[in-house]
C-alpha atoms as a PDB file:
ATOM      1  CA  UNK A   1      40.309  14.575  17.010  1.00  0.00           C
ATOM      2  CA  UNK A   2      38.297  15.469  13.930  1.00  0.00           C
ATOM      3  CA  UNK A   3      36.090  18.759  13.591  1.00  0.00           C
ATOM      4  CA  UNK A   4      37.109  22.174  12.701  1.00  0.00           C
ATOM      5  CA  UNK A   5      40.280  23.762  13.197  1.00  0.00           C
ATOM      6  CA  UNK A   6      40.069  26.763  15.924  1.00  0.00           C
ATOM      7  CA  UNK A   7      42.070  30.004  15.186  1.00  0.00           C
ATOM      8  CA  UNK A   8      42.781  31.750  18.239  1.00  0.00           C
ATOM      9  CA  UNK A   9      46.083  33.200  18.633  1.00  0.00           C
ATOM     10  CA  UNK A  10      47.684  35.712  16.365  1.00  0.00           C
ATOM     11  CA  UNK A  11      51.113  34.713  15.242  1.00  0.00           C
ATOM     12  CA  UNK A  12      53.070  38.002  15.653  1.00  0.00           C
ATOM     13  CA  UNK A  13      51.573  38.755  19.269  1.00  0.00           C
ATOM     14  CA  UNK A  14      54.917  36.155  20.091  1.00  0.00           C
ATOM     15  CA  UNK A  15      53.754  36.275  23.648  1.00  0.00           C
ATOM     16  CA  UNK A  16      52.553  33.572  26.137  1.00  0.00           C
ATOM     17  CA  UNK A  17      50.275  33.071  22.915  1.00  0.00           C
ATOM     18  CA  UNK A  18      53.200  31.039  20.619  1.00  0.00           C
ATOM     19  CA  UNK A  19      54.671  28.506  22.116  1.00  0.00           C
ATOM     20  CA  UNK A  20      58.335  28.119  21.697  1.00  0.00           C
ATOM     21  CA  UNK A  21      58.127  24.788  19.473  1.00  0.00           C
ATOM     22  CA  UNK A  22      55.895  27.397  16.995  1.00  0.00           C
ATOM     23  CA  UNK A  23      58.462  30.187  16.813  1.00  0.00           C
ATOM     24  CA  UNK A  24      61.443  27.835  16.048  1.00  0.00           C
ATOM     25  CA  UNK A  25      64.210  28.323  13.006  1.00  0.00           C
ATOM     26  CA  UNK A  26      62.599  25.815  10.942  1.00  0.00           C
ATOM     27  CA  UNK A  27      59.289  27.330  11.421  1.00  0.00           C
ATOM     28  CA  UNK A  28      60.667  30.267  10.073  1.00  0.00           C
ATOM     29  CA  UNK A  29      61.992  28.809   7.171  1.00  0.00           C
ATOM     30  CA  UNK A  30      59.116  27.259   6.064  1.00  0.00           C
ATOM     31  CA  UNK A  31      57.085  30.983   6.664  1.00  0.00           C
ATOM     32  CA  UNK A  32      59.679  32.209   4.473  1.00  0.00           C
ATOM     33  CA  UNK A  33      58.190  29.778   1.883  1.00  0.00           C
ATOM     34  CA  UNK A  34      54.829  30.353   1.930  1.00  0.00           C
ATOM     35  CA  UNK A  35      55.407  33.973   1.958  1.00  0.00           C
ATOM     36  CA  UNK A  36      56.401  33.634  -1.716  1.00  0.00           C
ATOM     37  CA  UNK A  37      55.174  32.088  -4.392  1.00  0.00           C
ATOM     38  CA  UNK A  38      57.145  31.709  -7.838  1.00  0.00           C
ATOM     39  CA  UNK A  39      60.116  33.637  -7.024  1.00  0.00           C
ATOM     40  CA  UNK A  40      57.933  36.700  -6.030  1.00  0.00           C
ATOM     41  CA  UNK A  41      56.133  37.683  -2.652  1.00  0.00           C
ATOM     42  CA  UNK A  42      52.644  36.678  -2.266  1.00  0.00           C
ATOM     43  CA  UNK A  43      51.986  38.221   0.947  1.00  0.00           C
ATOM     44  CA  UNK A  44      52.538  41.067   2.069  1.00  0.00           C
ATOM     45  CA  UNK A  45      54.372  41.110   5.937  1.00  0.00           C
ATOM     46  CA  UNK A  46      51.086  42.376   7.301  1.00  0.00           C
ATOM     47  CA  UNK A  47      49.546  39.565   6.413  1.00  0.00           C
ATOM     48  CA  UNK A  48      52.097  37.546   8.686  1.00  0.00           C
ATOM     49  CA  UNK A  49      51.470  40.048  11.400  1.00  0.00           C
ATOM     50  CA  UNK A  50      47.865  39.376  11.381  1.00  0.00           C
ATOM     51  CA  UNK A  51      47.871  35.652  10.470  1.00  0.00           C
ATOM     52  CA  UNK A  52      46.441  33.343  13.477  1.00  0.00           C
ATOM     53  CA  UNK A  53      47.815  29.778  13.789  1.00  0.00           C
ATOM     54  CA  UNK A  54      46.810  26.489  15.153  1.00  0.00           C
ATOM     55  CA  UNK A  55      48.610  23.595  16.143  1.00  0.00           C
ATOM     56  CA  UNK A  56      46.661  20.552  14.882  1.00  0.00           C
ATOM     57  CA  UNK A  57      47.922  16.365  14.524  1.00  0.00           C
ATOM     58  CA  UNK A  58      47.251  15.896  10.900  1.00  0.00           C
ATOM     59  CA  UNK A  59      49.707  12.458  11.214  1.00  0.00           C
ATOM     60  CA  UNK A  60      47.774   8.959  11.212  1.00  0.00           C
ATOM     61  CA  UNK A  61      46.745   7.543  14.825  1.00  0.00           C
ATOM     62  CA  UNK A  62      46.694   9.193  18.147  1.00  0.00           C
ATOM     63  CA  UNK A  63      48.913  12.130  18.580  1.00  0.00           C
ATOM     64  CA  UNK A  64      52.171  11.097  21.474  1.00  0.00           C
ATOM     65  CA  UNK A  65      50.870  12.969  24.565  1.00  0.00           C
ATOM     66  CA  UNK A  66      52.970  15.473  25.317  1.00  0.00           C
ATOM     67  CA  UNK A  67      55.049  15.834  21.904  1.00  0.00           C
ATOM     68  CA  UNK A  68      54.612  19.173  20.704  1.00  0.00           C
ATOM     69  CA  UNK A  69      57.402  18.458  18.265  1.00  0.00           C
ATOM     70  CA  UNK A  70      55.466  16.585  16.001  1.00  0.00           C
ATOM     71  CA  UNK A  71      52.291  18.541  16.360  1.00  0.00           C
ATOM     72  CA  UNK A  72      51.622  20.294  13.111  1.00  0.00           C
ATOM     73  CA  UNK A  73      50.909  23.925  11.939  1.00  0.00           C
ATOM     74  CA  UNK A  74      47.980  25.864  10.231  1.00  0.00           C
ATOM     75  CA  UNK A  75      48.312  29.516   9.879  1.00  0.00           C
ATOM     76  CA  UNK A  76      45.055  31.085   8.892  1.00  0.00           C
ATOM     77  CA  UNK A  77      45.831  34.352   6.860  1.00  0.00           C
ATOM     78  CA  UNK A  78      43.551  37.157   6.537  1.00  0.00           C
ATOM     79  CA  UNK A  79      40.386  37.518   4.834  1.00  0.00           C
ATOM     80  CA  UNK A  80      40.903  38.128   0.644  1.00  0.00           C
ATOM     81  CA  UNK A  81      37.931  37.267  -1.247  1.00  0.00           C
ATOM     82  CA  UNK A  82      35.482  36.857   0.687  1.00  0.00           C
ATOM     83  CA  UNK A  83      37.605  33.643   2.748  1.00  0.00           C
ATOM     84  CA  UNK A  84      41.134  32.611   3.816  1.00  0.00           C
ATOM     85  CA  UNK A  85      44.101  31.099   3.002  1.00  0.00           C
ATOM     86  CA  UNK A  86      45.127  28.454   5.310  1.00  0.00           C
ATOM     87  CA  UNK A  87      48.731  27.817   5.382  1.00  0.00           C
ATOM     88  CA  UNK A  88      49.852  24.258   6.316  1.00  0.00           C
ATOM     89  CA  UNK A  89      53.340  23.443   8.283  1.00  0.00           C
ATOM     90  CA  UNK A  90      54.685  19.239   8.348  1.00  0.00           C
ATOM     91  CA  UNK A  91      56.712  18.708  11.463  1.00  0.00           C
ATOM     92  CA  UNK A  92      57.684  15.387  12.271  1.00  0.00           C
ATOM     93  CA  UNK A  93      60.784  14.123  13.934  1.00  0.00           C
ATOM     94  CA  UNK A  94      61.905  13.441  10.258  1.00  0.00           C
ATOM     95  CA  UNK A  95      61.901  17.781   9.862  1.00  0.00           C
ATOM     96  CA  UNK A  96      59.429  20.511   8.986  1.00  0.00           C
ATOM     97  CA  UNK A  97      58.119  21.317   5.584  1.00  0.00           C
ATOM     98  CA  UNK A  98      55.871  23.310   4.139  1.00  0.00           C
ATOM     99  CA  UNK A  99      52.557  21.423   3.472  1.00  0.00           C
ATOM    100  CA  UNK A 100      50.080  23.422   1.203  1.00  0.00           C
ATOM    101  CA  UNK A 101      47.522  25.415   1.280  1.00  0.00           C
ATOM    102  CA  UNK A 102      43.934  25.541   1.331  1.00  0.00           C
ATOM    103  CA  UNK A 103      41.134  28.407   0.466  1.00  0.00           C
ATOM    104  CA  UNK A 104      37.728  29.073   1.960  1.00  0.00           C
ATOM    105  CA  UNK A 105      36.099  30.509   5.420  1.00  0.00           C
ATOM    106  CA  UNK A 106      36.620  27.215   7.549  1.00  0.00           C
ATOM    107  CA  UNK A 107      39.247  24.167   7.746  1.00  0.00           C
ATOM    108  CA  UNK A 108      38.364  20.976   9.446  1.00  0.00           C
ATOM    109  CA  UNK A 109      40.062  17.603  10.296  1.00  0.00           C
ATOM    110  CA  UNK A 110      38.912  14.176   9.417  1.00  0.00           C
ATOM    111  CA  UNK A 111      40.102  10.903  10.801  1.00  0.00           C
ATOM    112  CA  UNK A 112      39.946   9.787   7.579  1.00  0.00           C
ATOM    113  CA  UNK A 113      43.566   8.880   6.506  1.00  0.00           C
ATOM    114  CA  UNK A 114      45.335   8.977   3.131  1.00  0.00           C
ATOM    115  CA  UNK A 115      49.026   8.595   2.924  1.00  0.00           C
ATOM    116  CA  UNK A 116      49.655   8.410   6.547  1.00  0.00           C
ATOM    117  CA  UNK A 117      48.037  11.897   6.900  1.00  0.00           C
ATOM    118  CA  UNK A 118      44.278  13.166   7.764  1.00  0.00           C
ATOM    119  CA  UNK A 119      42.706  14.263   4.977  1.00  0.00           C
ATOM    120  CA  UNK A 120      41.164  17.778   5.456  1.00  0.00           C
ATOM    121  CA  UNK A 121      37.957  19.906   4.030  1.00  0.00           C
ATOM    122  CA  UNK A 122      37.813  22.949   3.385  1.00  0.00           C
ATOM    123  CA  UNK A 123      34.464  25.235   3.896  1.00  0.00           C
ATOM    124  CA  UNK A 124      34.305  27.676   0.785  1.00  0.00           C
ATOM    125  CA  UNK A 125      30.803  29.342   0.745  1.00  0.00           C
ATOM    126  CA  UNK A 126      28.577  26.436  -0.013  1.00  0.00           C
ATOM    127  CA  UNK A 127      31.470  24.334  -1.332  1.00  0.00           C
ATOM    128  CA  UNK A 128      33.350  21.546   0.268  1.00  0.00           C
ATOM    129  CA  UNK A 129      36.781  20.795  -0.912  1.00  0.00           C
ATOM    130  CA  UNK A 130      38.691  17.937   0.046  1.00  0.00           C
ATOM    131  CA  UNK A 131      42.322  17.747   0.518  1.00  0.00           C
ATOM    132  CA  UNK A 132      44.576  14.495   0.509  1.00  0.00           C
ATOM    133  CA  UNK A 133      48.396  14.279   1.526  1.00  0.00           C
ATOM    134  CA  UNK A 134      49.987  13.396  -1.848  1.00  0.00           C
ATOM    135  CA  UNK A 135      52.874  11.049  -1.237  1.00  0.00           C
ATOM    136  CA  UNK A 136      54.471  12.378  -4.761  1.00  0.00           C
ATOM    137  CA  UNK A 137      54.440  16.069  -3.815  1.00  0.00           C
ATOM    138  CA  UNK A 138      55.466  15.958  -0.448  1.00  0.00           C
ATOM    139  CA  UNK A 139      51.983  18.127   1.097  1.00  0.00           C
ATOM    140  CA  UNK A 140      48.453  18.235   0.576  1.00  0.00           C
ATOM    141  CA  UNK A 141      46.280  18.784  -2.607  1.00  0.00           C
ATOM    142  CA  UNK A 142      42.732  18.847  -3.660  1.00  0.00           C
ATOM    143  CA  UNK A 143      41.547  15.514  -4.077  1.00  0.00           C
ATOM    144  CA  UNK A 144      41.528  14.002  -7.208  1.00  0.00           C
ATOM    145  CA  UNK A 145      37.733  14.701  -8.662  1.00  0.00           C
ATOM    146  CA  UNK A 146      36.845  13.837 -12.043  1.00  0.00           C
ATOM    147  CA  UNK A 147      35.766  16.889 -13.313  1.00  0.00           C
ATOM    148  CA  UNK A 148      36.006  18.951 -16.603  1.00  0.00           C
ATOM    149  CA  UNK A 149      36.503  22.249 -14.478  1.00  0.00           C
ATOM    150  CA  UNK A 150      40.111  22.222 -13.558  1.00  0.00           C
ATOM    151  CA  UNK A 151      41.672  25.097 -11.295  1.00  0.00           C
ATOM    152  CA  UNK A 152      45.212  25.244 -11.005  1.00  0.00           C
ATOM    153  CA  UNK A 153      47.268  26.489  -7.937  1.00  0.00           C
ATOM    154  CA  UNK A 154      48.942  29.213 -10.093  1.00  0.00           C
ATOM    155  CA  UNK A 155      45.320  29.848 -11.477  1.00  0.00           C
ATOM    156  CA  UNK A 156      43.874  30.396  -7.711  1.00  0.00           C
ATOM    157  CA  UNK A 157      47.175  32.751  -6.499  1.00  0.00           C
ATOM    158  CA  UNK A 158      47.550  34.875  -9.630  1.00  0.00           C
ATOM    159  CA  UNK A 159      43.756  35.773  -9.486  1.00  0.00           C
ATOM    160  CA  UNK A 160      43.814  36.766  -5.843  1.00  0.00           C
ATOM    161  CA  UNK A 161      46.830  38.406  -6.446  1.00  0.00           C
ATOM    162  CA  UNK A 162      45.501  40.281  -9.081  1.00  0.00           C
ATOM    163  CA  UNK A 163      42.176  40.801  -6.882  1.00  0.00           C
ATOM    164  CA  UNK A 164      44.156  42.525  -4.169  1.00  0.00           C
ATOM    165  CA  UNK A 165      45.488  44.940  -6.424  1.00  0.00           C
ATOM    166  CA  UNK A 166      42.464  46.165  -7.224  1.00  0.00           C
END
């Protein structure tokens, strides 16, 4: 159950690689999220084209055999700076939602639980960085880590932003 995620199907190839529960309307409304950020597009649609997904249980407990409605989504986008951003979709019988976002050159699983989810780590260079589900914002964020170097979301996506312009 725990370990890192594997990336092995490409999104857009729409073939007998996606699965119909991954190509669904609400999917696609929650791409359409992700795909923007602050009223303006982040991505560009090549990004989607070449973006590689995983479907992963990031829900407390053992996964219901057989219910691909509830598993969950990670789209791995492609390399900028030197790693990835990893793209999380909720689905649960409740509806799907988007679910943050994570940086660096690997995402793993834990069965470590917070908030009814898994809590994941992400693999930046020598880093570790651990993300919790936050109850209050409805997807996951970096853990909570005394520390007097802050870095904002909207400090993380305006750089890279800015990086790929260059």
């Amino acid at each position: 159950m725990s370990g890192k995620i594997s990336f092995r199907r490409n999104y857009a190839a729409y073939g007998d690689n996606v699965r119909p529960f991954e190509k669904a309307d609400d999917i696609g409304s929650v791409i359409t999220e992700f795909l923007w950020y602050e009223g303006t597009p982040f991505y560009p649609f090549g990004d989607l084209v070449s973006a590689n997904i995983s479907s992963v249980w990031l829900g407390a407990g053992e996964p219901t055999k057989d219910d691909e409605d509830n598993l969950d989504l990670v789209f791995k986008m492609p390399e900028s700076d030197g790693g990835n951003f990893f793209e999380i979709v909720l689905r649960s019988s409740g509806g799907t939602s988007y679910g943050g976002w994570a940086w660096g050159q690997d995402l793993e699983v834990t069965d470590t639980v917070v908030s009814g989810h898994r809590v994941l780590v992400a693999h930046a260079n020598e880093l570790c960085v651990f993300l919790e589900y936050s109850l209050e914002k409805g997807k996951y964020v970096q853990r909570n880590i005394e520390s007097d170097c802050k870095v904002t979301t909207s400090t993380v996506r305006r750089l890279t932003k800015i990086s790929r312009r260059h």
